[in-house]
Protein backbone atom coordinates (compact mmCIF):
# COMPACT_ATOMS: atom_id res chain seq x y z
CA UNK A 1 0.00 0.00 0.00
CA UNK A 2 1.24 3.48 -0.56
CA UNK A 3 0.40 6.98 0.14
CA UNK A 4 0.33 9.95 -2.34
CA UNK A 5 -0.07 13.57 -1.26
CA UNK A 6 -0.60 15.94 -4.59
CA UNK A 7 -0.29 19.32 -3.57
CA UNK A 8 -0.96 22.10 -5.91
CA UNK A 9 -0.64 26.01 -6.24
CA UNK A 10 -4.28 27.46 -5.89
CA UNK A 11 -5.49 30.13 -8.28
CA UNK A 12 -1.84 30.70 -9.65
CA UNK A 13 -3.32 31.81 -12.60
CA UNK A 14 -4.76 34.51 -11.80
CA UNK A 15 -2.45 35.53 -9.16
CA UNK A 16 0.42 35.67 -11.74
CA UNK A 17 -1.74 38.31 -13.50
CA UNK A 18 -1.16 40.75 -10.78
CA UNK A 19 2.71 40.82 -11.10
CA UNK A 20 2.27 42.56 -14.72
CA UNK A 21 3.92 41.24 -17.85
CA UNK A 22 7.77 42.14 -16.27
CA UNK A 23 7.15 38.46 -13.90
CA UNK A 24 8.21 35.18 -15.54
CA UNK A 25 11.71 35.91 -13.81
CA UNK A 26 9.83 36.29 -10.94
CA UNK A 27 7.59 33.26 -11.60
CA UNK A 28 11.07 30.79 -12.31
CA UNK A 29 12.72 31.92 -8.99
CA UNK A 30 9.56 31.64 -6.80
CA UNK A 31 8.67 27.95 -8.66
CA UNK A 32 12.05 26.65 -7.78
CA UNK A 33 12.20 28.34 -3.95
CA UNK A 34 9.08 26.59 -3.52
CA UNK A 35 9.89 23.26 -4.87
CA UNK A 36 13.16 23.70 -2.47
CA UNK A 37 11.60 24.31 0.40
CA UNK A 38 8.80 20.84 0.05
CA UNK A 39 11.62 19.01 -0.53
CA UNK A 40 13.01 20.10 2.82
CA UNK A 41 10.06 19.81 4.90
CA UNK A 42 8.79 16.63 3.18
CA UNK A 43 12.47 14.84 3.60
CA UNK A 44 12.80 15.73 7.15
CA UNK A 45 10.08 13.43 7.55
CA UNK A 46 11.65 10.75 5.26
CA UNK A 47 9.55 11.62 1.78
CA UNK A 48 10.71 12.61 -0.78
CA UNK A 49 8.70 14.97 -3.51
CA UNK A 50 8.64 14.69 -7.13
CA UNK A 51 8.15 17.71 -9.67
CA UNK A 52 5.04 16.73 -11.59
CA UNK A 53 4.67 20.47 -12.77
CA UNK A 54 6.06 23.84 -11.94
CA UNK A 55 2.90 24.71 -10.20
CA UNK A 56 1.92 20.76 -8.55
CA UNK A 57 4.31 18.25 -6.98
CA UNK A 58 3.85 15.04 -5.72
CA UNK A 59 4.79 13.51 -2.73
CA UNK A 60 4.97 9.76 -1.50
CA UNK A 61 3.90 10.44 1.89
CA UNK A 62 3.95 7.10 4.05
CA UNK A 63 3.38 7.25 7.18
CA UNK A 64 2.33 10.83 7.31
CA UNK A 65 -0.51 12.11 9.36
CA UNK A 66 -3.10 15.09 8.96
CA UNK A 67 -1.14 16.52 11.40
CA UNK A 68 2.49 16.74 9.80
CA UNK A 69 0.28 18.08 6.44
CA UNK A 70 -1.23 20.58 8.86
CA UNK A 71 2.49 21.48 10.06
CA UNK A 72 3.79 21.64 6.51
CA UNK A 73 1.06 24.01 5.29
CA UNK A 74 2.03 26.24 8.06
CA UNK A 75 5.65 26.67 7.53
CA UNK A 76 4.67 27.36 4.08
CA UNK A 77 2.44 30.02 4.68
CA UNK A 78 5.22 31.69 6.83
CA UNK A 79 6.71 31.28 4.11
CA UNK A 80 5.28 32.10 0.62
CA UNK A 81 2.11 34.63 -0.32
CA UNK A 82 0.86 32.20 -2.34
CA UNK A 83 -1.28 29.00 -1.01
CA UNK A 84 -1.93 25.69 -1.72
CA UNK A 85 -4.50 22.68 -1.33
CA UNK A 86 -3.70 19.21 -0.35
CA UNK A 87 -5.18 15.74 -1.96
CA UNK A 88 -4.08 12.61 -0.30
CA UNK A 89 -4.62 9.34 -1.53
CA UNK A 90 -3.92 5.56 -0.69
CA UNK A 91 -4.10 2.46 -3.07
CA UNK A 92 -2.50 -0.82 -3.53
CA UNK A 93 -0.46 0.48 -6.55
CA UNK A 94 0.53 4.39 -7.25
CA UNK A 95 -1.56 5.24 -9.67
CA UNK A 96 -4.90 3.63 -7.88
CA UNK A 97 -3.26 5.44 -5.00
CA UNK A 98 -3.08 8.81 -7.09
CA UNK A 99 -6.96 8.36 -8.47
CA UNK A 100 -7.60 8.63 -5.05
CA UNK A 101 -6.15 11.72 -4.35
CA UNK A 102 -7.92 13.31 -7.77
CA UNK A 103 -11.34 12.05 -6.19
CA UNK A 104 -11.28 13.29 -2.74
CA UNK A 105 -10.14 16.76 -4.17
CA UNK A 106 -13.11 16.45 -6.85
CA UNK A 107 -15.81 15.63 -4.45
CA UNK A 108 -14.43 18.18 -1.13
CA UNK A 109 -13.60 15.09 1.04
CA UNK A 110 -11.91 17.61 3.49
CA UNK A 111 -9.55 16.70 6.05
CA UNK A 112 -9.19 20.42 7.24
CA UNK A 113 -10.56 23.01 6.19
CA UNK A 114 -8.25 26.06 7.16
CA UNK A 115 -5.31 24.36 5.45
CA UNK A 116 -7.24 23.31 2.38
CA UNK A 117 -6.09 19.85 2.82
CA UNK A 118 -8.55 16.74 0.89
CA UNK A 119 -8.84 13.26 1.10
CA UNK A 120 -8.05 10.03 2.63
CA UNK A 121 -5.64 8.90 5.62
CA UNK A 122 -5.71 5.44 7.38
CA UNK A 123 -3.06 5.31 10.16
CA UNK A 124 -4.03 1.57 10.05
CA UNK A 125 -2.66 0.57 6.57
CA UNK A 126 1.02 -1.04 6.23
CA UNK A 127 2.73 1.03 3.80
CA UNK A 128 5.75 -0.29 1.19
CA UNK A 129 6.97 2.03 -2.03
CA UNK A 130 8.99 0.16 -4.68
CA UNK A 131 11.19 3.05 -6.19
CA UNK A 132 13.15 2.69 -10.16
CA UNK A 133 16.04 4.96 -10.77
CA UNK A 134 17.02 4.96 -14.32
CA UNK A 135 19.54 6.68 -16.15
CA UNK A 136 20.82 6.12 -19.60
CA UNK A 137 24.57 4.11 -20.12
CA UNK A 138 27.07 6.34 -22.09
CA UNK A 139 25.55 9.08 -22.39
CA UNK A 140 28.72 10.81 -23.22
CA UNK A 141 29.17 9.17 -26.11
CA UNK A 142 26.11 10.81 -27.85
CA UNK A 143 27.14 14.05 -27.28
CA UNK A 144 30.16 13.50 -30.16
CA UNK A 145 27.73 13.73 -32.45
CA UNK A 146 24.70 15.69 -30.65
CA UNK A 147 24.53 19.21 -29.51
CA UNK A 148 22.96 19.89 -26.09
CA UNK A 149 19.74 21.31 -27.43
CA UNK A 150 19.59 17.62 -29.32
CA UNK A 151 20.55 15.71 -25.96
CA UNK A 152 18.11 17.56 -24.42
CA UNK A 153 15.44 16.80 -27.11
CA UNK A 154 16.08 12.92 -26.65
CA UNK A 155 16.37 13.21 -22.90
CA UNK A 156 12.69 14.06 -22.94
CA UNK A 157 11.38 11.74 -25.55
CA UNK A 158 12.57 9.02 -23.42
CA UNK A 159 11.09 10.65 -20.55
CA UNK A 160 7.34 10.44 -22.87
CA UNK A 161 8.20 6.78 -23.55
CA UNK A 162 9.26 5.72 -19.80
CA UNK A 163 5.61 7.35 -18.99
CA UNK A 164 3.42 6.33 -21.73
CA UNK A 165 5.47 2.81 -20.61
CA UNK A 166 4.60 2.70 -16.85
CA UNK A 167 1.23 4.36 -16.32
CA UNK A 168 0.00 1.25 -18.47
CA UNK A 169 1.50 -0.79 -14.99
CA UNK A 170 -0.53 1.47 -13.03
CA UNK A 171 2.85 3.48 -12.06
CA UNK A 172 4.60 6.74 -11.89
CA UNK A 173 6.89 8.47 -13.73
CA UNK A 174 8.95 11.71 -13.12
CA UNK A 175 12.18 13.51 -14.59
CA UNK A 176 15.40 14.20 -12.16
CA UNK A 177 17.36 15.62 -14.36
CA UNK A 178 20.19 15.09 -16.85
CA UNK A 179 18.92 11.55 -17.96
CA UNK A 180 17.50 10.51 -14.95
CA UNK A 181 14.22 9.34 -14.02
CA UNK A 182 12.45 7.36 -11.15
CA UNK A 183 9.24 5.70 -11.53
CA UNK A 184 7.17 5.17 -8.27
CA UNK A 185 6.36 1.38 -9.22
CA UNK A 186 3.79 -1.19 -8.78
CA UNK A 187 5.33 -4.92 -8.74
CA UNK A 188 4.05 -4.93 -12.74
CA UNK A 189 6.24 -2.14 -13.40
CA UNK A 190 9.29 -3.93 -12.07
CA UNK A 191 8.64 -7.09 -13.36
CA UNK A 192 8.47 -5.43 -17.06
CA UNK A 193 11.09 -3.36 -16.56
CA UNK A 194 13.93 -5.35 -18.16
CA UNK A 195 11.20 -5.74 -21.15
CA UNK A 196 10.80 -1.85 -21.05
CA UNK A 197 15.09 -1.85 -21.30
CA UNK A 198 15.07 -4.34 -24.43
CA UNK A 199 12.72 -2.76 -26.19
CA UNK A 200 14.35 0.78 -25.95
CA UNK A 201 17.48 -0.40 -26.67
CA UNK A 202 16.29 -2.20 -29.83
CA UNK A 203 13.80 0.64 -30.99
CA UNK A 204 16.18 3.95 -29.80
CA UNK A 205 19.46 2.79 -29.52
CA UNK A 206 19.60 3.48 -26.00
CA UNK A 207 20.93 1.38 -22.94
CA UNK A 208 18.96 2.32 -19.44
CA UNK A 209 20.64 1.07 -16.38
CA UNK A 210 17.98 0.51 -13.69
CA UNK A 211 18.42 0.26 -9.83
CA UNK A 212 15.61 -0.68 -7.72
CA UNK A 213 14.76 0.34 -4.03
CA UNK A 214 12.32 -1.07 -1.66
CA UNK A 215 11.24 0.54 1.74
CA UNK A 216 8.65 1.28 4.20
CA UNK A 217 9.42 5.00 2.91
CA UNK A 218 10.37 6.89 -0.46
CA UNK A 219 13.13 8.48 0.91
CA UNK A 220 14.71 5.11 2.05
CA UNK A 221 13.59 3.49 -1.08
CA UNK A 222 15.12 6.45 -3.20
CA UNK A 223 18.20 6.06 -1.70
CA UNK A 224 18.21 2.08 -1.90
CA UNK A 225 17.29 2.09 -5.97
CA UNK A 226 20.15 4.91 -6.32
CA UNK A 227 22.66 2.68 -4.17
CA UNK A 228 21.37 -0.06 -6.83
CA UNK A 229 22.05 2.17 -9.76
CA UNK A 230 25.78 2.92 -8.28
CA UNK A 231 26.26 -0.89 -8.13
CA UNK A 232 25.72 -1.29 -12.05
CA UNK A 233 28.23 1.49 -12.43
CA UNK A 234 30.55 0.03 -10.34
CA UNK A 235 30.45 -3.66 -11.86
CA UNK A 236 30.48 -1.99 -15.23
CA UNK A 237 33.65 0.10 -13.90
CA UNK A 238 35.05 -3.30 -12.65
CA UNK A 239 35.43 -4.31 -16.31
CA UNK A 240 32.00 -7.46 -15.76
CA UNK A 241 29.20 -8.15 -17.30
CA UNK A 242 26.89 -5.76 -16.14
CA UNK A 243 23.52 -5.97 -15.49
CA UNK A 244 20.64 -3.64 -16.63
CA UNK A 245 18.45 -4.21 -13.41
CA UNK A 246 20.05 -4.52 -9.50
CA UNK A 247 17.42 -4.42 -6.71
CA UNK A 248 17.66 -4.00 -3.16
């Protein structure tokens, strides 16, 4: 079972309006201060949050109760003129567990009010979160022949493929950066994922490495599929047979 919190600007529309036409600087630095400062209030209590779009994020919040939400929104309205709302959502897989989120925000299933925070909790529920890191092998090697703009261009194709991909295995998909990714994955989405490697590598020409984590939390599952990913490199680096999928 896992737990997804979607939290997302309210009215940001209309509020960028009122900075005048002079504001997309403004816009870019206040997007990333924000997505800074989640990611240090959701990792101090071992989460970790996910960029879905400059104005919503997503969070795998295990273990998390109203109350650290209602502590969260507080800091960040110390913090930030603008506000946002809260949807959380459980489910057997991460998608299912995002649906549920969407629903409770759809149909005002509040949680609290003042801190505009929807949806579902159920302190009762053992939670696990199966977390893929991928990155692409060599990707040094394409740049002999590639500009950045073109890296960049194939960087996010892949990223369109590893979603269109994973969302059919009821999973999640989000870009790090660079050329890598980490899917929050149902057990489909790691059993297919060495299919998901062969095909890419026969259709695009591209070799994925990808290490898997599994925890209680996404923070400690992040940090197990990463320390996964670093073992590929390092058996490749030894000069062995690597593999395209390690799991811990």
């Amino acid at each position: 079972m896992i737990q997804l919190s979607i939290l997302k600007i309210t009215e940001y529309g209309p509020w960028t309006l009122t900075l005048g036409s002079d504001r997309e600087h403004e816009l870019q630095m206040l997007q990333a201060s924000l997505y800074k400062q989640l990611q240090k209030l959701f990792s101090a209590k071992n989460c970790l949050v996910f960029l879905n779009k400059s104005d919503e994020f997503f969070v795998v919040s295990n273990g998390l109760s109203l109350e650290d939400h209602i502590e969260i929104q507080k800091s960040l309205k110390e913090s930030f003129e603008i506000s946002l709302t809260i949807s959380i959502g459980y489910g057997e897989s991460p998608f299912d567990a995002n649906l549920k989120a969407y629903d409770a925000k759809q149909n005002s299933v509040i949680l609290n009010e003042e801190h505009s925070i929807y949806g579902f909790i159920d302190s009762s529920l053992k939670f696990n979160v199966s977390i893929m890191h991928l990155d692409v092998d060599d990707l040094k090697s394409k740049r002999e022949d590639n500009s950045p703009y073109e890296i960049s261009l194939k960087v996010f194709e892949l990223h369109s493929k590893i979603g269109r991909y994973f969302i059919e295995k009821n999973s999640l998909s989000f870009f790090l950066g660079g050329d890598n990714y980490m899917v929050i994955a149902s057990d489909d989405a790691k059993n297919s994922v060495q299919n998901f490697i062969n095909m890419i590598k026969h259709d695009e020409q591209i070799s994925l490495n990808c290490g898997i984590g599994n925890a209680k939390t996404s923070r400690d599952a992040a940090k197990l599929a990463t320390k996964s990913l670093d073992t590929i490199r390092a058996i490749r680096d030894s000069g062995k047979q690597k593999p395209d999928v390690y799991e811990l």
